[in-house]
C-alpha atoms as a PDB file:
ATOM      1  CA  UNK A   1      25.470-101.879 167.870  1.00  0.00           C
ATOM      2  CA  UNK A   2      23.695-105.455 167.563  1.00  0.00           C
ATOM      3  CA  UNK A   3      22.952-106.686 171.151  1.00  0.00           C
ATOM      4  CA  UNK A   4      21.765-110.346 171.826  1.00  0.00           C
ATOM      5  CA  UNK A   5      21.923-112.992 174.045  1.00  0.00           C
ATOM      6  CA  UNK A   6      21.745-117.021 173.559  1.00  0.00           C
ATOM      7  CA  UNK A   7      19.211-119.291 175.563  1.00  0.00           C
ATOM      8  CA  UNK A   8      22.004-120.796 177.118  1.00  0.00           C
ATOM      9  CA  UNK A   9      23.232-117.972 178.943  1.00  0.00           C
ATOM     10  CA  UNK A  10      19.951-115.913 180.166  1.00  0.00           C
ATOM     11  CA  UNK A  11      18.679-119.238 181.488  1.00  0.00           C
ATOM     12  CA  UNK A  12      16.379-120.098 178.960  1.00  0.00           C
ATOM     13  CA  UNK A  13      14.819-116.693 178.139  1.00  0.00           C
ATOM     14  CA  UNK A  14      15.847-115.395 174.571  1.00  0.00           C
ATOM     15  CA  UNK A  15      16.678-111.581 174.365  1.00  0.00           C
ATOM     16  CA  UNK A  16      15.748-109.867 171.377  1.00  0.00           C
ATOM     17  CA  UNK A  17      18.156-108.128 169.272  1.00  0.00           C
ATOM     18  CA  UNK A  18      18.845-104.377 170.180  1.00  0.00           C
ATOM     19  CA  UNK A  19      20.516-101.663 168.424  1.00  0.00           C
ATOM     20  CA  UNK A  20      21.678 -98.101 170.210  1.00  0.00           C
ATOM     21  CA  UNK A  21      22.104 -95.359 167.552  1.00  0.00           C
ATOM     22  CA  UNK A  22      23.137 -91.896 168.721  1.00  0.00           C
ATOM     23  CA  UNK A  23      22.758 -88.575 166.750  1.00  0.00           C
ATOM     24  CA  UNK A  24      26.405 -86.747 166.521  1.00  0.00           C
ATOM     25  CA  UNK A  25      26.725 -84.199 169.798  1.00  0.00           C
ATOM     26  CA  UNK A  26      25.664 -81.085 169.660  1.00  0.00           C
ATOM     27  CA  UNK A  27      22.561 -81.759 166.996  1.00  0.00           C
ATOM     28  CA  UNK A  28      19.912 -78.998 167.835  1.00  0.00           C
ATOM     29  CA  UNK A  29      17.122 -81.074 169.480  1.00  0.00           C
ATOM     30  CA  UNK A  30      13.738 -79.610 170.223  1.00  0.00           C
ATOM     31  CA  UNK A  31      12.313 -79.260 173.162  1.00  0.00           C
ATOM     32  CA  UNK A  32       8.594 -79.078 173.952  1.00  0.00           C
ATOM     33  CA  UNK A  33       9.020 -75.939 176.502  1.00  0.00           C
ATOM     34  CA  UNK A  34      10.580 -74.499 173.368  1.00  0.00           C
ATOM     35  CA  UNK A  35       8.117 -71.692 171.673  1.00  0.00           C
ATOM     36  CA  UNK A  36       9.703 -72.237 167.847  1.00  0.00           C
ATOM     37  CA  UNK A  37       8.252 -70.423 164.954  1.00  0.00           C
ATOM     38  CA  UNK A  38       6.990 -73.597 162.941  1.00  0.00           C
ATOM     39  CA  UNK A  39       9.582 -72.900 160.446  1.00  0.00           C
ATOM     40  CA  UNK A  40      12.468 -73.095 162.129  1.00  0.00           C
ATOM     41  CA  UNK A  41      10.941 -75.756 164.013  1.00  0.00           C
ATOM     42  CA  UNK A  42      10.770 -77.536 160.592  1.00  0.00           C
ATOM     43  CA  UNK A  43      14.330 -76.870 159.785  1.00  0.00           C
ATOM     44  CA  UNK A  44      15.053 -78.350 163.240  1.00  0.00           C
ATOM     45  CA  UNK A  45      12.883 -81.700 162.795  1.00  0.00           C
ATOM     46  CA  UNK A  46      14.634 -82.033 159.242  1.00  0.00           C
ATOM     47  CA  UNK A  47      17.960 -81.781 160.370  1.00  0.00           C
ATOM     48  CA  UNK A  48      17.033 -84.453 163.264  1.00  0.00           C
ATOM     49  CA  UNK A  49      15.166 -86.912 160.860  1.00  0.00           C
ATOM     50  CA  UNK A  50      18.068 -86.724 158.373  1.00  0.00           C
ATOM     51  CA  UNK A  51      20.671 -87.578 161.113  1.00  0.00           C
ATOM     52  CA  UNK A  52      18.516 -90.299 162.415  1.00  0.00           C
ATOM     53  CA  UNK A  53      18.127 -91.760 158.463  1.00  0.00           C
ATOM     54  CA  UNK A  54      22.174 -91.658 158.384  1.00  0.00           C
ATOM     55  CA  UNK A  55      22.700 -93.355 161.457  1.00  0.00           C
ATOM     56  CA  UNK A  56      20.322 -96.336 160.871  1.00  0.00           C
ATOM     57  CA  UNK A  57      21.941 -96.679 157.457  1.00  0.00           C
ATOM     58  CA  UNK A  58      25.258 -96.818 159.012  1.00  0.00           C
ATOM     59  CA  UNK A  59      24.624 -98.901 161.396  1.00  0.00           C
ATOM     60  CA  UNK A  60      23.060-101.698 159.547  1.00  0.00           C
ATOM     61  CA  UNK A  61      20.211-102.316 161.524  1.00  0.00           C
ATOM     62  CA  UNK A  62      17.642-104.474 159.534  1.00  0.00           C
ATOM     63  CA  UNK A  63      13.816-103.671 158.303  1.00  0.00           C
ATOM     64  CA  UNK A  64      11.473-104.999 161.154  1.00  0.00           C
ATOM     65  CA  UNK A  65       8.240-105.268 161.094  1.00  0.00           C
ATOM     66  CA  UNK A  66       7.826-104.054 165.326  1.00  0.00           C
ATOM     67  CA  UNK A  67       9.673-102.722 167.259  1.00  0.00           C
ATOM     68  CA  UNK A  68       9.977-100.937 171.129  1.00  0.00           C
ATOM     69  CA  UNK A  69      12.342 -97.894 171.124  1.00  0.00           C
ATOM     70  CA  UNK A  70      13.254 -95.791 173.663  1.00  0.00           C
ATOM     71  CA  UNK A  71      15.091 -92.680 173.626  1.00  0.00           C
ATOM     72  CA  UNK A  72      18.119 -91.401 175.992  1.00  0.00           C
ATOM     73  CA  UNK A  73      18.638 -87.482 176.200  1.00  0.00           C
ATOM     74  CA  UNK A  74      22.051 -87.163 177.560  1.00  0.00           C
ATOM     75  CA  UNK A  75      21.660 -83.104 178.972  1.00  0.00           C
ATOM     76  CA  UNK A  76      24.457 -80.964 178.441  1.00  0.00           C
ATOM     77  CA  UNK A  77      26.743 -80.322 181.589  1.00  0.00           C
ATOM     78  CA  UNK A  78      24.846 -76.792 182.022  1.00  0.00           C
ATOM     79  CA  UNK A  79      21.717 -78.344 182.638  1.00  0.00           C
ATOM     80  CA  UNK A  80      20.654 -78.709 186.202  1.00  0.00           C
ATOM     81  CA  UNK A  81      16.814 -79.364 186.035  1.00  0.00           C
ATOM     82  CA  UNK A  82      16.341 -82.520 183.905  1.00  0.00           C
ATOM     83  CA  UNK A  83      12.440 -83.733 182.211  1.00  0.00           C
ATOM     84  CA  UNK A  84      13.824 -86.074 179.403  1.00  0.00           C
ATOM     85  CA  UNK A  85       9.926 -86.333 178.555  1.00  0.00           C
ATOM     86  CA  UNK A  86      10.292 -82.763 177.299  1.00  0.00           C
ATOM     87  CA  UNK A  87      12.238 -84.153 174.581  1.00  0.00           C
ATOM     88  CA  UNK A  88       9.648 -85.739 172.565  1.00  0.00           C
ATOM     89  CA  UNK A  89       9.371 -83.714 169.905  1.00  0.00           C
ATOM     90  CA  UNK A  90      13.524 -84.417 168.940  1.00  0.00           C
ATOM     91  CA  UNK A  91      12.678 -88.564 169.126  1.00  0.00           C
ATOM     92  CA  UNK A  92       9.127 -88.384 167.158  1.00  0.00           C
ATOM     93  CA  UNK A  93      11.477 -86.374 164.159  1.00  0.00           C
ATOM     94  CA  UNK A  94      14.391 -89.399 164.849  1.00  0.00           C
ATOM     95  CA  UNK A  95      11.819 -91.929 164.838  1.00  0.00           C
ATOM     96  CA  UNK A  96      10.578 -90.689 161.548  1.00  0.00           C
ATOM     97  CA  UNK A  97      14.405 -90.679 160.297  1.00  0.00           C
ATOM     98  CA  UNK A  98      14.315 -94.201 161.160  1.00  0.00           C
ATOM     99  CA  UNK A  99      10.712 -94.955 158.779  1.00  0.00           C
ATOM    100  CA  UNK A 100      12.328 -93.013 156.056  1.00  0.00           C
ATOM    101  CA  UNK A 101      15.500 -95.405 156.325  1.00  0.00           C
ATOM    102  CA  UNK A 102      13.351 -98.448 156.329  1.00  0.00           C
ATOM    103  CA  UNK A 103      13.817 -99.731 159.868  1.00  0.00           C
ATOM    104  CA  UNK A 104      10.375 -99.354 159.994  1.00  0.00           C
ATOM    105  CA  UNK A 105       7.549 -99.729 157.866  1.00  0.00           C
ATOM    106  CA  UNK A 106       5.330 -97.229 160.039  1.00  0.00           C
ATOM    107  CA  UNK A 107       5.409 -95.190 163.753  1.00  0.00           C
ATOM    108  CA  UNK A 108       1.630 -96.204 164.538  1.00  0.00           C
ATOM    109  CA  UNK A 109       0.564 -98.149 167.040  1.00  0.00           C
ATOM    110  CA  UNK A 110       0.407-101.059 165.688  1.00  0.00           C
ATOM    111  CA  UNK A 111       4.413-101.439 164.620  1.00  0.00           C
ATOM    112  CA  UNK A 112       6.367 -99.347 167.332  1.00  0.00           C
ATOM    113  CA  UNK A 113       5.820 -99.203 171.456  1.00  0.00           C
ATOM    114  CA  UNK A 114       7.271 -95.755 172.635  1.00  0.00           C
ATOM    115  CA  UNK A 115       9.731 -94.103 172.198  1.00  0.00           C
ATOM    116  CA  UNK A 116       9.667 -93.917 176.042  1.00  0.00           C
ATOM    117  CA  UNK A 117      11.756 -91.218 177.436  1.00  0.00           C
ATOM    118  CA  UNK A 118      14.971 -91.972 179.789  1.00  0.00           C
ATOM    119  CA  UNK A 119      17.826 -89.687 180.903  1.00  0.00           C
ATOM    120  CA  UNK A 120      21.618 -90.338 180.242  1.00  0.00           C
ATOM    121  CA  UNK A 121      24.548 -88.977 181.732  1.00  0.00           C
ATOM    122  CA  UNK A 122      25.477 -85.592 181.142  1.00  0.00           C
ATOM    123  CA  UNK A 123      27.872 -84.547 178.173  1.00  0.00           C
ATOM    124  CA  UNK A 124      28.650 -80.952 176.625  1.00  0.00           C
ATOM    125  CA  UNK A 125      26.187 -80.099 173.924  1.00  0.00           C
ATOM    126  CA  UNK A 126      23.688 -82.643 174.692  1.00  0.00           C
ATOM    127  CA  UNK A 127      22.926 -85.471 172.764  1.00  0.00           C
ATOM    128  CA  UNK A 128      20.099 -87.855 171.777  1.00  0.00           C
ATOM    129  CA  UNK A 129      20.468 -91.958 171.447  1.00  0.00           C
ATOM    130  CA  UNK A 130      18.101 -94.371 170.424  1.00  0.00           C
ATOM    131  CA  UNK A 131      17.412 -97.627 171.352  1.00  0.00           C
ATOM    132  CA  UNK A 132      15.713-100.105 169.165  1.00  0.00           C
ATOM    133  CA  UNK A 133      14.643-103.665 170.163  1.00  0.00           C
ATOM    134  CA  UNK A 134      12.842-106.054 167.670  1.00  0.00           C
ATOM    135  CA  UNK A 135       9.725-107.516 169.097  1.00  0.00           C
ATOM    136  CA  UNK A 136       9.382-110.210 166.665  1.00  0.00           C
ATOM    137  CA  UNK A 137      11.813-111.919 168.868  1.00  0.00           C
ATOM    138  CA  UNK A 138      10.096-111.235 172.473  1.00  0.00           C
ATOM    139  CA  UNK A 139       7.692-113.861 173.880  1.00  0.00           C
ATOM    140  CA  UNK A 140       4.301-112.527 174.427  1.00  0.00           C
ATOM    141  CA  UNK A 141       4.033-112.754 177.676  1.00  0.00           C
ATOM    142  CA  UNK A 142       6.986-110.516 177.978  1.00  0.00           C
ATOM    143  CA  UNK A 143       5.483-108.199 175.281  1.00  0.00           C
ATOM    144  CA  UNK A 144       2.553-107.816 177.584  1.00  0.00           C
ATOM    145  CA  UNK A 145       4.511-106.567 180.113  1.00  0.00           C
ATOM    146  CA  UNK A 146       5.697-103.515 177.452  1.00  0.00           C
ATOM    147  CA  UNK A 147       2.239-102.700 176.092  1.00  0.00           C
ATOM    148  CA  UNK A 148      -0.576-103.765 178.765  1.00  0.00           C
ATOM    149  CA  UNK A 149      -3.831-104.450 178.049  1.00  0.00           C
ATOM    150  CA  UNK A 150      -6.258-101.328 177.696  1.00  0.00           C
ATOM    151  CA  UNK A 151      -8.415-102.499 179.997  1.00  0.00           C
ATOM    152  CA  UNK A 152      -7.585-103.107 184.265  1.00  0.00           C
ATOM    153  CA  UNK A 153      -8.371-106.350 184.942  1.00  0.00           C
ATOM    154  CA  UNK A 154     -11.232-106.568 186.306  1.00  0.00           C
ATOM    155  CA  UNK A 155     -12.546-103.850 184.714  1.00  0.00           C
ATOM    156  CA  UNK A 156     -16.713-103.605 184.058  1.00  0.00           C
ATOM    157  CA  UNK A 157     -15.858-102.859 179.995  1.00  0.00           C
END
């Protein structure tokens, strides 16, 4: 899903373009209270970074050179206590699916912002989405307001 929006209609502020990719329901995500044996946390994170590589090649989305993502954990139904920051470890291995698809060139610092966690409504089996926005298309100043400074201002260093 491409997502953008003309000058003309967002007053004169351009919105970068946006894709949402989700991996199919019921993928086993990983979860960082989870205490995995490291293999079959491997199997997990390949499983994850394969469906993430399929997606982004279905969906067309184009090589960028940065980009902010955030991911959506939609809990299943069963779920009552909800940290979607506890699913890192499922969006680092889908972030990686999206570097081995060629979305990205690289996950450091320097090309992505995030992903930033955020929770989604509930569905049975619990699934993962991605968001991707190009931020070759944001203005700086509005870039700024994504990645601050390192520094308060103000600050003696």
């Amino acid at each position: 899903m491409t997502m953008t929006a003309p000058d003309t209609e967002t007053g004169g502020i351009h919105r970068p373009a946006s894709w949402r990719i989700a991996l199919p329901v019921k993928t086993k995500l990983i979860n960082a209270n989870q205490n995995l044996h490291f293999r079959r946390k491997a199997e997990l994170v390949k499983v994850i970074r394969n469906a993430a590589w399929t997606m982004a090649r279905h969906s067309n989305i184009p090589a960028l050179q940065r980009a902010h993502i955030y991911f959506v954990i939609h809990p299943d139904t069963s779920i009552k206590r909800r940290d979607p920051g506890n699913w890192a470890p499922s969006a680092k291995a889908a972030v990686d699916g999206l570097v081995d698809a060629g979305v990205l060139p690289d996950d450091d610092s320097t090309r992505l912002i995030g992903p930033d966690p955020r929770i989604g409504h509930p569905v049975k089996g619990t699934q993962l989405a991605l968001w991707i926005t190009d931020l070759d298309q944001i203005h700086p100043h509005h870039l700024a307001l994504l990645n601050p400074p390192y520094t308060l201002p103000g600050d003696p260093r």
